[in-house]
N, C-alpha and C. Protein backbone atom coordinates (compact mmCIF):
# COMPACT_ATOMS: atom_id res chain seq x y z
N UNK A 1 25.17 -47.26 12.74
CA UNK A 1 26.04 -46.42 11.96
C UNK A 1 26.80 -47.25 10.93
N UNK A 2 26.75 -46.78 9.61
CA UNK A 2 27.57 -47.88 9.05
C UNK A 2 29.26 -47.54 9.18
N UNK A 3 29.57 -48.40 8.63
CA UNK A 3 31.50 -48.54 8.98
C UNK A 3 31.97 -48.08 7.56
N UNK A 4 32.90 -47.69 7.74
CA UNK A 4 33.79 -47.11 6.81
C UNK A 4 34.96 -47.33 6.57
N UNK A 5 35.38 -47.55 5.36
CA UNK A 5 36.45 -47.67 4.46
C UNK A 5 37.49 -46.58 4.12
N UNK A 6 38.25 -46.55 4.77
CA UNK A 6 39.74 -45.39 4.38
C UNK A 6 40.76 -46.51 3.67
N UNK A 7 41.11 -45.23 2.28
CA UNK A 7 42.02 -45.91 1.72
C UNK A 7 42.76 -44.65 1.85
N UNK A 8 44.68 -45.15 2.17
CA UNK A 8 45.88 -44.14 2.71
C UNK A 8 46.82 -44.38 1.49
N UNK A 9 47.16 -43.40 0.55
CA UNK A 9 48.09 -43.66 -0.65
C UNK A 9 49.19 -44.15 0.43
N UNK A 10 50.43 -44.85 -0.42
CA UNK A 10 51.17 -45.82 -0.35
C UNK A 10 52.64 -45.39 -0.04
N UNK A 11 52.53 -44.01 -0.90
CA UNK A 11 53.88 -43.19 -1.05
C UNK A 11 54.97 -44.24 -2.06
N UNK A 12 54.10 -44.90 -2.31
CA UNK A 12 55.21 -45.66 -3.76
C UNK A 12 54.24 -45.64 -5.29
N UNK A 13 53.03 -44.46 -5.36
CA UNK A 13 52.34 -44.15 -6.71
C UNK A 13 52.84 -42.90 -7.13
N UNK A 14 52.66 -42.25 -8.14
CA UNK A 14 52.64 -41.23 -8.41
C UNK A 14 51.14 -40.30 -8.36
N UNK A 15 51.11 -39.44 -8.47
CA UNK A 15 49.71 -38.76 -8.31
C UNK A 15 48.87 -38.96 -9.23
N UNK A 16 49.44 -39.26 -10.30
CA UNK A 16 48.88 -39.46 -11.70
C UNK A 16 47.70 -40.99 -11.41
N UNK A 17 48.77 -42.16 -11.29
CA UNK A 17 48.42 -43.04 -10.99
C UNK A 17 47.57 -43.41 -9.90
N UNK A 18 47.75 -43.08 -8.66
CA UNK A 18 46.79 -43.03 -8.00
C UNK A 18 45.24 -42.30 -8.35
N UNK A 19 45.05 -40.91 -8.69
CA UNK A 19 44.05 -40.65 -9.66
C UNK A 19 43.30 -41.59 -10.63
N UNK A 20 44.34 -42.14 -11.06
CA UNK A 20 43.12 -43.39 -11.98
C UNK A 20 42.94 -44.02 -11.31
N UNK A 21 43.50 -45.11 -10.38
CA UNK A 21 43.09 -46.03 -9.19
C UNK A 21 41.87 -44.97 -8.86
N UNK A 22 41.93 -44.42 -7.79
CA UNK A 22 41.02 -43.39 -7.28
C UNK A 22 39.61 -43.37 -8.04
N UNK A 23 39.90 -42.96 -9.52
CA UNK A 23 38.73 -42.97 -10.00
C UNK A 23 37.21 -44.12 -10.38
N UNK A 24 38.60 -45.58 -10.46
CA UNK A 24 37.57 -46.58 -10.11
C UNK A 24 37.13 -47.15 -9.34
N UNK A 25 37.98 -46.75 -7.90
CA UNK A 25 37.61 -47.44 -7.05
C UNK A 25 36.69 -46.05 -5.47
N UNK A 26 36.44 -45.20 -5.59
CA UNK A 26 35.94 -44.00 -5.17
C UNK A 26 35.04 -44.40 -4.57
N UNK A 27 34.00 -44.78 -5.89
CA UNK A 27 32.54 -45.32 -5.25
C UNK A 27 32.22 -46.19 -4.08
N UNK A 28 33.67 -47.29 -3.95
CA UNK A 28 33.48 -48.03 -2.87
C UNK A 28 34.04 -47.67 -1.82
N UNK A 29 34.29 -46.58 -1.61
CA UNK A 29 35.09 -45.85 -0.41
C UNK A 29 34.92 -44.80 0.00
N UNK A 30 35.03 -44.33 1.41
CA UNK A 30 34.49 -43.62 2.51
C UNK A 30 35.73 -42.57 2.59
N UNK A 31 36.47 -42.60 2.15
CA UNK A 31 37.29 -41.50 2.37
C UNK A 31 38.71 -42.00 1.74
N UNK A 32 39.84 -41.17 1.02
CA UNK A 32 40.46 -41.35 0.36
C UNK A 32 41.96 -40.32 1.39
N UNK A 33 42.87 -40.69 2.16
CA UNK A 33 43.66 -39.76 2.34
C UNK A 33 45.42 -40.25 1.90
N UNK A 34 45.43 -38.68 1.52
CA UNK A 34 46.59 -38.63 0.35
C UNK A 34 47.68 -38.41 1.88
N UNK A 35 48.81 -39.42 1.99
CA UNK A 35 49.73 -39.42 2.93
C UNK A 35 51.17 -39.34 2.14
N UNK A 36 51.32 -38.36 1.64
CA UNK A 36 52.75 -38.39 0.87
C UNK A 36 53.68 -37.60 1.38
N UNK A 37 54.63 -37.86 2.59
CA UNK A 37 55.43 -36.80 3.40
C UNK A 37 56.60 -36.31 2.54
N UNK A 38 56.67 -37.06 1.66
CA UNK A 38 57.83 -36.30 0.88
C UNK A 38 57.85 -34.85 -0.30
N UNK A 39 56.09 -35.27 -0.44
CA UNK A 39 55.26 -34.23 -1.82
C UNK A 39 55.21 -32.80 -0.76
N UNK A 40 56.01 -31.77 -1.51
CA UNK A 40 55.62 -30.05 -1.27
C UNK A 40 54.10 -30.02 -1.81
N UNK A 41 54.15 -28.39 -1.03
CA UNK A 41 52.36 -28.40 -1.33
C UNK A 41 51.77 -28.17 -2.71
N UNK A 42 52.90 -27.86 -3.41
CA UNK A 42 52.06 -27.49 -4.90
C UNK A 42 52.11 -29.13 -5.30
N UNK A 43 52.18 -30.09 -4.84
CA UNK A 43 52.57 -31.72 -5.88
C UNK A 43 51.70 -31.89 -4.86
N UNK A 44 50.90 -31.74 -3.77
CA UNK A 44 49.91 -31.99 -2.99
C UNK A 44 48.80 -31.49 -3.90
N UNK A 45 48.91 -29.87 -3.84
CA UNK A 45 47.54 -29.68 -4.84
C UNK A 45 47.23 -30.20 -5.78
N UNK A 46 48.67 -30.40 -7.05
CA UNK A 46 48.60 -30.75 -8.21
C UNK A 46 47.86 -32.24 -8.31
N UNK A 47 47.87 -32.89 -7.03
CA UNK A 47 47.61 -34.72 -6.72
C UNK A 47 45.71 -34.55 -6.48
N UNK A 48 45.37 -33.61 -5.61
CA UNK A 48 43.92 -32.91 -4.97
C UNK A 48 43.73 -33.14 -6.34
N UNK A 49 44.09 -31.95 -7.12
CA UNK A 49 43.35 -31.31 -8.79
C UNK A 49 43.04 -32.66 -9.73
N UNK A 50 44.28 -33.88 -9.34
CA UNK A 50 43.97 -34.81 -10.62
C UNK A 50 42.87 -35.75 -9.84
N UNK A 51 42.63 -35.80 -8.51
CA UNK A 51 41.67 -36.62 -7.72
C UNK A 51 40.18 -36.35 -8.18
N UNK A 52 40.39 -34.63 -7.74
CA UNK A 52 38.81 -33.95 -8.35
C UNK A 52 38.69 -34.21 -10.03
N UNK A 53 39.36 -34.03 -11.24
CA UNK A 53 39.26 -33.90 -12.28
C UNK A 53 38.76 -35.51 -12.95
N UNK A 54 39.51 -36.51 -11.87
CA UNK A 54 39.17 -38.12 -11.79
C UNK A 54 37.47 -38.23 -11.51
N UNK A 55 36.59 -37.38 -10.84
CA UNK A 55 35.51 -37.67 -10.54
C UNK A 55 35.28 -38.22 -8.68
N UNK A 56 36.72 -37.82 -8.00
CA UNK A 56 36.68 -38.11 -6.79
C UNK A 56 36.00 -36.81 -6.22
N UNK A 57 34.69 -36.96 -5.39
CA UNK A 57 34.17 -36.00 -4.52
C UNK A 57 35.21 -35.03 -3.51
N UNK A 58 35.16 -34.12 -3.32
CA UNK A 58 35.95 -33.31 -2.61
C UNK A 58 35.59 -33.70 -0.96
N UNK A 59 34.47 -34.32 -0.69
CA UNK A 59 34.07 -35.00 0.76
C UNK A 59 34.82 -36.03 0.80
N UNK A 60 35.13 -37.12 0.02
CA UNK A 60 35.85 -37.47 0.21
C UNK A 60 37.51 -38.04 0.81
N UNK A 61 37.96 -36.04 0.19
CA UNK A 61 39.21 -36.48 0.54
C UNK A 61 39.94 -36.02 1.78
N UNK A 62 41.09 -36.59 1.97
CA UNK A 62 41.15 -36.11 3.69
C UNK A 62 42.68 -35.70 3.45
N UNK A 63 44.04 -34.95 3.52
CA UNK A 63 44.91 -34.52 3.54
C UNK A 63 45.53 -34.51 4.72
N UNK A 64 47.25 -35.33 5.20
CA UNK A 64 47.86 -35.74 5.93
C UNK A 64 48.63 -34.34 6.38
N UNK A 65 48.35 -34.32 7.73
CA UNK A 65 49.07 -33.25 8.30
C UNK A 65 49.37 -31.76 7.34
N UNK A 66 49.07 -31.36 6.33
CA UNK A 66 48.81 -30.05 5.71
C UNK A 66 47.24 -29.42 5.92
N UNK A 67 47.48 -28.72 6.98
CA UNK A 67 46.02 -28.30 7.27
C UNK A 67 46.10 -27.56 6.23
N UNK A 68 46.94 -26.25 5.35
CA UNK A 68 46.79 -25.10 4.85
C UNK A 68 46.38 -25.70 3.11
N UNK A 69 47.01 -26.34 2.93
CA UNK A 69 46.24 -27.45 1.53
C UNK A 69 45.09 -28.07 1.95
N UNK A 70 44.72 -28.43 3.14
CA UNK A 70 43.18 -28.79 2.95
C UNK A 70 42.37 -27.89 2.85
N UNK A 71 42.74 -26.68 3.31
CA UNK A 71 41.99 -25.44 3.66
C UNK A 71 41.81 -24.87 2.28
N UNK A 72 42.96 -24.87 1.24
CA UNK A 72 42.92 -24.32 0.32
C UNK A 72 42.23 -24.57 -0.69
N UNK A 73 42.24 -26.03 -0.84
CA UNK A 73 41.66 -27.01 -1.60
C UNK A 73 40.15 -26.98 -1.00
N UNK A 74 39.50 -26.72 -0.38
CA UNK A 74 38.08 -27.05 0.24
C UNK A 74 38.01 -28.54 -0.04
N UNK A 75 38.92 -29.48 0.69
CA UNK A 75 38.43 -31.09 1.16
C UNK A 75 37.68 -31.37 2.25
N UNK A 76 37.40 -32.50 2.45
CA UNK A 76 36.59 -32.34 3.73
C UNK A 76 37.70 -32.22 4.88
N UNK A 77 38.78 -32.71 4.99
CA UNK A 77 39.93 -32.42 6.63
C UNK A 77 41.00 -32.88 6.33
N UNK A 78 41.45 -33.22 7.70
CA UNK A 78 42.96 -33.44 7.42
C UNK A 78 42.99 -34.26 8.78
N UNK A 79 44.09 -35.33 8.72
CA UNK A 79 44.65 -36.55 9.37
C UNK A 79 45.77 -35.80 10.28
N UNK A 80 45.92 -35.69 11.40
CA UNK A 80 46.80 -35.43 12.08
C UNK A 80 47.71 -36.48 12.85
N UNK A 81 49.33 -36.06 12.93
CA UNK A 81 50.02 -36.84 13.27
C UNK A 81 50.59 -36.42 15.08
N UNK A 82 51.10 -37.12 15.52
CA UNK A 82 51.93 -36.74 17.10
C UNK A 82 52.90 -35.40 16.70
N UNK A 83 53.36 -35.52 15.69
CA UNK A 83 54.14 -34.38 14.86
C UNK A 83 53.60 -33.15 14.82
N UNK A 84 51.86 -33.09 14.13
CA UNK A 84 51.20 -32.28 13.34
C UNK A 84 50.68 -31.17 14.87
N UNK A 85 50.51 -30.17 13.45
CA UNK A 85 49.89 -28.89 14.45
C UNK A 85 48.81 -29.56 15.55
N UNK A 86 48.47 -29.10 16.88
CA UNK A 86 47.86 -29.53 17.94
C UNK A 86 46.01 -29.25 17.01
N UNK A 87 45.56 -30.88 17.85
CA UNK A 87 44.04 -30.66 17.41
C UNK A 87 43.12 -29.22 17.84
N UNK A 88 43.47 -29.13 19.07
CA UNK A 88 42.78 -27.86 19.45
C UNK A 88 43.02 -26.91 18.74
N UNK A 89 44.53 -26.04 18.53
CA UNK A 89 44.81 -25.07 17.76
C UNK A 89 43.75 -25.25 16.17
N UNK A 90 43.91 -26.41 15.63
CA UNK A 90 43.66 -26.69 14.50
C UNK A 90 41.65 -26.38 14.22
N UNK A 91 41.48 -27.11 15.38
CA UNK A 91 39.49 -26.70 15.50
C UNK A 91 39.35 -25.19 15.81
N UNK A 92 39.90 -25.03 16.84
CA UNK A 92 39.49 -23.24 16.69
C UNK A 92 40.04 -22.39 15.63
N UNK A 93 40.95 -22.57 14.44
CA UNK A 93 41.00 -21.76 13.69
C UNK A 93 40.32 -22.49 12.25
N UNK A 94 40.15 -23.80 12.34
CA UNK A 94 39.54 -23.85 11.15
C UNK A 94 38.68 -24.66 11.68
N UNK A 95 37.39 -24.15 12.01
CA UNK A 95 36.14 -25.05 12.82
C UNK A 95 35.30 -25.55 12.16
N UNK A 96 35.52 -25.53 10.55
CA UNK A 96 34.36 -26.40 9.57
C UNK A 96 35.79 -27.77 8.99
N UNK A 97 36.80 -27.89 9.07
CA UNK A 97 37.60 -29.24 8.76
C UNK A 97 36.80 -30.56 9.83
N UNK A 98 37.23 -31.33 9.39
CA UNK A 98 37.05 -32.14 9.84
C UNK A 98 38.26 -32.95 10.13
N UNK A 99 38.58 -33.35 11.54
CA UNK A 99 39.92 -33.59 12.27
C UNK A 99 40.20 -34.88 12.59
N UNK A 100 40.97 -35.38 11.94
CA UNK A 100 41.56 -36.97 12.27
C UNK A 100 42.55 -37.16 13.09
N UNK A 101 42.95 -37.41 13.88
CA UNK A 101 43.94 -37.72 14.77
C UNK A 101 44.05 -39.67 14.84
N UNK A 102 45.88 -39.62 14.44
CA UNK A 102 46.38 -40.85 14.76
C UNK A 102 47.16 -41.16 16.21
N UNK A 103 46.30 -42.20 16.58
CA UNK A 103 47.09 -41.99 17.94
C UNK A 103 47.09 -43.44 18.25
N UNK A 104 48.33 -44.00 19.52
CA UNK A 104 48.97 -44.90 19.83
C UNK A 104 48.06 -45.53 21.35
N UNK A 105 47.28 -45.00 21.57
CA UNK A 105 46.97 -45.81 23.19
C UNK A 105 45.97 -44.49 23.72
N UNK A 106 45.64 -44.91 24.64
CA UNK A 106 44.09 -44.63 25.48
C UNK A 106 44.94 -43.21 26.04
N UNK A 107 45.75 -42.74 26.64
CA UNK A 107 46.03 -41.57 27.28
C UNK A 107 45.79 -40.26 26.00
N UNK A 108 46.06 -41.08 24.98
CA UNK A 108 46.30 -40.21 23.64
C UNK A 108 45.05 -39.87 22.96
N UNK A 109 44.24 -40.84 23.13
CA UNK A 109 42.87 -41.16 22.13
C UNK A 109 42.00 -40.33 23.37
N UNK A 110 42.37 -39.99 24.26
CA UNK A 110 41.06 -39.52 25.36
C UNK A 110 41.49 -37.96 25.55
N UNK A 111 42.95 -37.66 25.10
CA UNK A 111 43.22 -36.00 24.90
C UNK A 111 43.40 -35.73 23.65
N UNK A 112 42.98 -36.55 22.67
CA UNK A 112 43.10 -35.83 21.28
C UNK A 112 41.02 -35.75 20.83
N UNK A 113 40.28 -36.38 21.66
CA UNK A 113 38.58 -36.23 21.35
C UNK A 113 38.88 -34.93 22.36
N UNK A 114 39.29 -35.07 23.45
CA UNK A 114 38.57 -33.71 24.46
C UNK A 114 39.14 -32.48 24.00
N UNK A 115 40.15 -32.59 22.83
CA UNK A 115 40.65 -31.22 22.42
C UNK A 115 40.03 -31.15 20.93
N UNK A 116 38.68 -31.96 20.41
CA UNK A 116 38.13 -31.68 19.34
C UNK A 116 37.96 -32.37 18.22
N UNK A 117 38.69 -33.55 18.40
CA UNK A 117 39.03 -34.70 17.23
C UNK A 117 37.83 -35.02 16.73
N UNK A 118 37.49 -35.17 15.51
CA UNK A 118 36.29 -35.99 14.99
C UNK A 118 36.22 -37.58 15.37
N UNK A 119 37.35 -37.66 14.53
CA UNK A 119 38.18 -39.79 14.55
C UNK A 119 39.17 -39.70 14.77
N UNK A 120 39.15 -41.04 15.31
CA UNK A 120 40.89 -41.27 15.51
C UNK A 120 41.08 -42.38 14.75
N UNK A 121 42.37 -42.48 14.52
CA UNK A 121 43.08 -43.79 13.92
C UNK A 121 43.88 -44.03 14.89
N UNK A 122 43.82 -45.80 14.71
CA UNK A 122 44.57 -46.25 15.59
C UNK A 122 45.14 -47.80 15.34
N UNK A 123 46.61 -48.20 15.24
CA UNK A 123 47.22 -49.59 14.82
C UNK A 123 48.55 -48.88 15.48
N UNK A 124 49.43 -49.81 14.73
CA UNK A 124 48.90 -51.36 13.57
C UNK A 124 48.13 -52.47 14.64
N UNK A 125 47.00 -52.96 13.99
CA UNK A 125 46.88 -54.20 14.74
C UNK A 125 46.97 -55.23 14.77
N UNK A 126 47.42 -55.76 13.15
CA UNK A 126 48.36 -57.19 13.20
C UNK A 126 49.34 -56.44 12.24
N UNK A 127 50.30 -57.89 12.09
CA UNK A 127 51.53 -57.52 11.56
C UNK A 127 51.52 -57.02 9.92
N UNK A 128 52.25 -56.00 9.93
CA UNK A 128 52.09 -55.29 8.29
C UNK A 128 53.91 -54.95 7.79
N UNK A 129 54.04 -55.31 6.93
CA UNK A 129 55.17 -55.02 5.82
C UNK A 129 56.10 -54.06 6.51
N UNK A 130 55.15 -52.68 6.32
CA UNK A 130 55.55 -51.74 6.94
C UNK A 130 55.91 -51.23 7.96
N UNK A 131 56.27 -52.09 9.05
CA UNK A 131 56.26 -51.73 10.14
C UNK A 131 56.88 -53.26 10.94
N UNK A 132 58.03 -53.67 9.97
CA UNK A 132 58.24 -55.31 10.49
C UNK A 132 58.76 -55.34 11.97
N UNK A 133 59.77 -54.61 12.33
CA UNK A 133 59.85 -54.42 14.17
C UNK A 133 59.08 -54.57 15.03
N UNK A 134 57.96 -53.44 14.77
CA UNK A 134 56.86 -52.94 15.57
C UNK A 134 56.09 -54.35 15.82
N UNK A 135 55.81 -54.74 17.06
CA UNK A 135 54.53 -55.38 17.57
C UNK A 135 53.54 -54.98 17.33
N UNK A 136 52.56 -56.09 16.85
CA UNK A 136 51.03 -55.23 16.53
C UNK A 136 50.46 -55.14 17.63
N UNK A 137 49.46 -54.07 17.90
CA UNK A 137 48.72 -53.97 19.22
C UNK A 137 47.44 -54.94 19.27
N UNK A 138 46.59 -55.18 18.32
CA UNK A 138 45.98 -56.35 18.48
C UNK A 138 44.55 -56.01 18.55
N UNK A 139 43.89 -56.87 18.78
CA UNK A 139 42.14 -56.31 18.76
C UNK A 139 42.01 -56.13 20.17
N UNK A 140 42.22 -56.49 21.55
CA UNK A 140 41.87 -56.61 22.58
C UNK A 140 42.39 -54.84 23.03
N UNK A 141 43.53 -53.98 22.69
CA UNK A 141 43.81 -52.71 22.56
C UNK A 141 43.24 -52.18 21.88
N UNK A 142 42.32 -52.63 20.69
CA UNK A 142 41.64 -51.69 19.76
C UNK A 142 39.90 -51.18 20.54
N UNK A 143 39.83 -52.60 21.07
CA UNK A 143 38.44 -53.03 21.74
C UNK A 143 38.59 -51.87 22.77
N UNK A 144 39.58 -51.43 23.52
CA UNK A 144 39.59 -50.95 24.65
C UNK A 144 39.52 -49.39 24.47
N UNK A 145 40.68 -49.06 23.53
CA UNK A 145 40.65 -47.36 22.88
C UNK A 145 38.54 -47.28 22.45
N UNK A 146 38.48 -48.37 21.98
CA UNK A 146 36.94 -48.22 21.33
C UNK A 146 35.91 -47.79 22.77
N UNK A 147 36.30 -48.12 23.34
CA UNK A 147 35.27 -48.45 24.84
C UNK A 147 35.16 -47.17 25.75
N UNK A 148 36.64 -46.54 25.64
CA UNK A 148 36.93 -45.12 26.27
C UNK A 148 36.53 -44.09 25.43
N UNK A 149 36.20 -43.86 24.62
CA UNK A 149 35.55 -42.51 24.09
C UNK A 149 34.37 -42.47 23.06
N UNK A 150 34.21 -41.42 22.54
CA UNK A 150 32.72 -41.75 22.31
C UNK A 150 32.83 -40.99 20.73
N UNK A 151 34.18 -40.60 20.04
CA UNK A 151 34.23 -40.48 18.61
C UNK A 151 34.48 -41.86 18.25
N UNK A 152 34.39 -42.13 16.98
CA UNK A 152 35.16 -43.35 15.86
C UNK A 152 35.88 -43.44 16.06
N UNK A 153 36.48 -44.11 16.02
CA UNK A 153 37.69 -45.40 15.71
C UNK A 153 38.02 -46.07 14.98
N UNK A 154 38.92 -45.50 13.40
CA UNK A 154 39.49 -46.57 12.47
C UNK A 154 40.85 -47.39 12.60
N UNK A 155 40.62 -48.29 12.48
CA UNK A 155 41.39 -49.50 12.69
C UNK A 155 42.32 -49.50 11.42
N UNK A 156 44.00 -49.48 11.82
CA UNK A 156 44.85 -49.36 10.50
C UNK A 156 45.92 -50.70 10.62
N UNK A 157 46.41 -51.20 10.06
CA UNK A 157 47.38 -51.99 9.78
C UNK A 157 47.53 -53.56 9.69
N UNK A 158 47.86 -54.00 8.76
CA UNK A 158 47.32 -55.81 8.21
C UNK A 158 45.82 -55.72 7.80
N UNK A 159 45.38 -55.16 7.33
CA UNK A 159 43.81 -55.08 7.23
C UNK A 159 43.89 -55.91 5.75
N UNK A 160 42.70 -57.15 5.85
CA UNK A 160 42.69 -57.99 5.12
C UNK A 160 41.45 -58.03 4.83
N UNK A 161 40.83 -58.50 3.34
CA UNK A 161 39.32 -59.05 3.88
C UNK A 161 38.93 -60.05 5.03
N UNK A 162 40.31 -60.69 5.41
CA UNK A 162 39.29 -61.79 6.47
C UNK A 162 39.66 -61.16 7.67
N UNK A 163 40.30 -60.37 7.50
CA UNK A 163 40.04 -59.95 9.25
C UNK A 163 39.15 -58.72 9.53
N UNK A 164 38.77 -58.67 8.27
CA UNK A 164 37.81 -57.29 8.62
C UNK A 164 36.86 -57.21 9.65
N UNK A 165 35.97 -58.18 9.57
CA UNK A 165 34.71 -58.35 10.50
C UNK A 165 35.70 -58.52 11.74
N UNK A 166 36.52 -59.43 12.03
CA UNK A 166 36.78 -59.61 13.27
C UNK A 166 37.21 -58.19 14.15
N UNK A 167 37.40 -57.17 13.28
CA UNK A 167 37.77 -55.36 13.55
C UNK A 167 36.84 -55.19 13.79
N UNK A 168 35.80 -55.01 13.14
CA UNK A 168 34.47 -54.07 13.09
C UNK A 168 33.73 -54.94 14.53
N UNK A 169 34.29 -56.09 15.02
CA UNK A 169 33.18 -56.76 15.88
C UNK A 169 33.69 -56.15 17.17
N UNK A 170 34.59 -55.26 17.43
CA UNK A 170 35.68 -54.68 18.50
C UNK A 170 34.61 -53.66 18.80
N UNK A 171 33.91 -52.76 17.60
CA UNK A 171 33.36 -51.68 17.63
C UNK A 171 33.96 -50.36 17.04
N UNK A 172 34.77 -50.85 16.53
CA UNK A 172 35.55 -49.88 15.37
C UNK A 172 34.96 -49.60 14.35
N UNK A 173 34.87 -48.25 14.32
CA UNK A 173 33.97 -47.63 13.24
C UNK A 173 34.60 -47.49 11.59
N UNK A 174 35.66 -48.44 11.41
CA UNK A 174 36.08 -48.65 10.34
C UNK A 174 37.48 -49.31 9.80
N UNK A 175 37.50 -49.89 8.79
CA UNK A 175 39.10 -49.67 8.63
C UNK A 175 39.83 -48.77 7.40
N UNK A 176 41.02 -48.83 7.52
CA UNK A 176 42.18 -48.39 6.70
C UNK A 176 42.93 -48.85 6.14
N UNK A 177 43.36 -48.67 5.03
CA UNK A 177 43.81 -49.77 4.12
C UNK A 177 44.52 -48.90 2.78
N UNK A 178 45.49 -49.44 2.80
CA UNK A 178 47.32 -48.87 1.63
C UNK A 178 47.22 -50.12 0.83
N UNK A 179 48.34 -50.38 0.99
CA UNK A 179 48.67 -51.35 -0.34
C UNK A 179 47.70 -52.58 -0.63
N UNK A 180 47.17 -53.11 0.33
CA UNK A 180 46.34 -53.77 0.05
C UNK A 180 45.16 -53.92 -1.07
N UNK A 181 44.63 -52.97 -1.52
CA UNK A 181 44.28 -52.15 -2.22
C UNK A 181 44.63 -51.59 -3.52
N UNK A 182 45.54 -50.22 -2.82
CA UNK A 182 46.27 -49.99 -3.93
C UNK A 182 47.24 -50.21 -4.86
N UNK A 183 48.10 -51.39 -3.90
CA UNK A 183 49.11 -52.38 -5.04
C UNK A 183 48.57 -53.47 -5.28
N UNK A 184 47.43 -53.61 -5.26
CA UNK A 184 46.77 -55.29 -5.76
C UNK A 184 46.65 -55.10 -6.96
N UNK A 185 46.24 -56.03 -7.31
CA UNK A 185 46.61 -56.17 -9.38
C UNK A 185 45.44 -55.61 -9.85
N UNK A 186 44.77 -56.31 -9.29
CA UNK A 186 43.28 -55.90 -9.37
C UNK A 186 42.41 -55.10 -8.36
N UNK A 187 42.79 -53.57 -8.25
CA UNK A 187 42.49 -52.77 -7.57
C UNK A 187 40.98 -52.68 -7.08
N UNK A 188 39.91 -52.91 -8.47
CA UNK A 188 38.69 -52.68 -8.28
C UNK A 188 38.26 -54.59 -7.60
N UNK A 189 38.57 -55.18 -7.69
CA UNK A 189 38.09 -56.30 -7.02
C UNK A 189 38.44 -56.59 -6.02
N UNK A 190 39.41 -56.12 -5.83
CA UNK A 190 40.08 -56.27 -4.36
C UNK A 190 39.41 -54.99 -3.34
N UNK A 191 39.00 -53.51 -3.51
CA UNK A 191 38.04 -52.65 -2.94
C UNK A 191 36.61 -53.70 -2.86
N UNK A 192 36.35 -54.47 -3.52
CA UNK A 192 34.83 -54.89 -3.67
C UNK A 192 35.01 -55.74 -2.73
N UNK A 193 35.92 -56.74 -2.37
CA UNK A 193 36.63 -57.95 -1.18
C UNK A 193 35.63 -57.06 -0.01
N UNK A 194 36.57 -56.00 0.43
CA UNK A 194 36.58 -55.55 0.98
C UNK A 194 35.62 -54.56 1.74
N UNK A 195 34.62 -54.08 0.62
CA UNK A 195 33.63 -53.39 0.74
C UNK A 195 32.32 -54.19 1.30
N UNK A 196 32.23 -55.54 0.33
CA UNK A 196 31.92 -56.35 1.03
C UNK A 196 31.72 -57.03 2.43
N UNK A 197 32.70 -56.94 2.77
CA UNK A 197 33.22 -57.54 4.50
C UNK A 197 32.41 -55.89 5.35
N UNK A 198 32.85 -55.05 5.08
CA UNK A 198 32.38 -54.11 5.66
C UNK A 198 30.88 -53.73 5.64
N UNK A 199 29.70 -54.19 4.66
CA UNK A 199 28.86 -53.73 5.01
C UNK A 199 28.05 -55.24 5.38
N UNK A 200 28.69 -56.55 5.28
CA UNK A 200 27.91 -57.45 6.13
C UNK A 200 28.39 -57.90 7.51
């Protein structure tokens, strides 16, 4: 199966801007999800509209906890949070999305597949900016969520080109990746780093 590349806006672009990022860097990426908790749903759509109008595939994109904007928008799904409407509720009323669930540890990752999850996400696993308190959980917890169930597993937080392979060798069906990416100077060479590591 090959591995896959999620890139998670930053919540420090504007929609505009991200759209052009987006547009050059698309091709090298597996899925694009727009995580902006502060954007209402019309600055959600309005962000969708400049993604599609950029030349970003609508399979592509994946929408953070607004099931009713993914629905509206025809994207491919939506990322669910511990917060977000329950996975089950969410598959039986909209049974063609496709369902991401972020989750923290094995009790979580083994009742969010049996209630319908496609993938899960799961970090941080080394140390990231964002999250300077938090302990990273590490590869030997990633290895293990990987081992107990039988959807994907993307790997989120410190994601570097050099630690990529050492993720994907866990059995993680991908990683995830924000600023790394999208605040690098050089957006399109820094996706290629990266794209790189992932398909050797």
């Amino acid at each position: 199966m090959c591995k896959e590349l999620h890139v998670i806006s930053t919540g420090k672009q504007s929609a505009q801007t991200l759209a052009l990022i987006m547009k050059q860097i698309h091709p090298y990426i597996d899925y694009i999800h727009v995580r902006e908790r502060s954007w209402t749903a019309i600055e959600l759509m309005l962000a969708i509209e400049a993604l599609l109008n950029n030349g970003v595939p609508p399979s592509k994109i994946i929408i953070n906890d607004r099931i009713d904007v993914a629905q509206a928008m025809k994207v491919s799904g939506v990322q669910l949070a511990y917060h977000s409407m329950l996975v089950q509720t969410v598959r039986q009323t909209f049974p063609k999305l496709m369902i991401g669930r972020s989750i923290h540890g094995i009790d979580e990752a083994k009742q969010a597949e049996q209630d319908g999850a496609d993938r899960l996400m799961y970090g941080h696993i080394f140390p990231t900016s964002s999250k300077p308190n938090l302990k990273p959980r590490g590869l030997g917890n990633l290895q293990q969520i990987v081992h107990e169930v039988n959807i994907p597993v993307i790997a989120i937080g410190g994601m570097t080109p050099e630690n990529v392979s050492s993720v994907l060798q866990t059995g993680a069906a991908g990683v995830a990746v924000l600023s790394g990416i999208l605040l690098a100077e050089d957006p399109v060479t820094q996706v290629k780093r990266y794209r790189k590591q992932i398909d050797s």
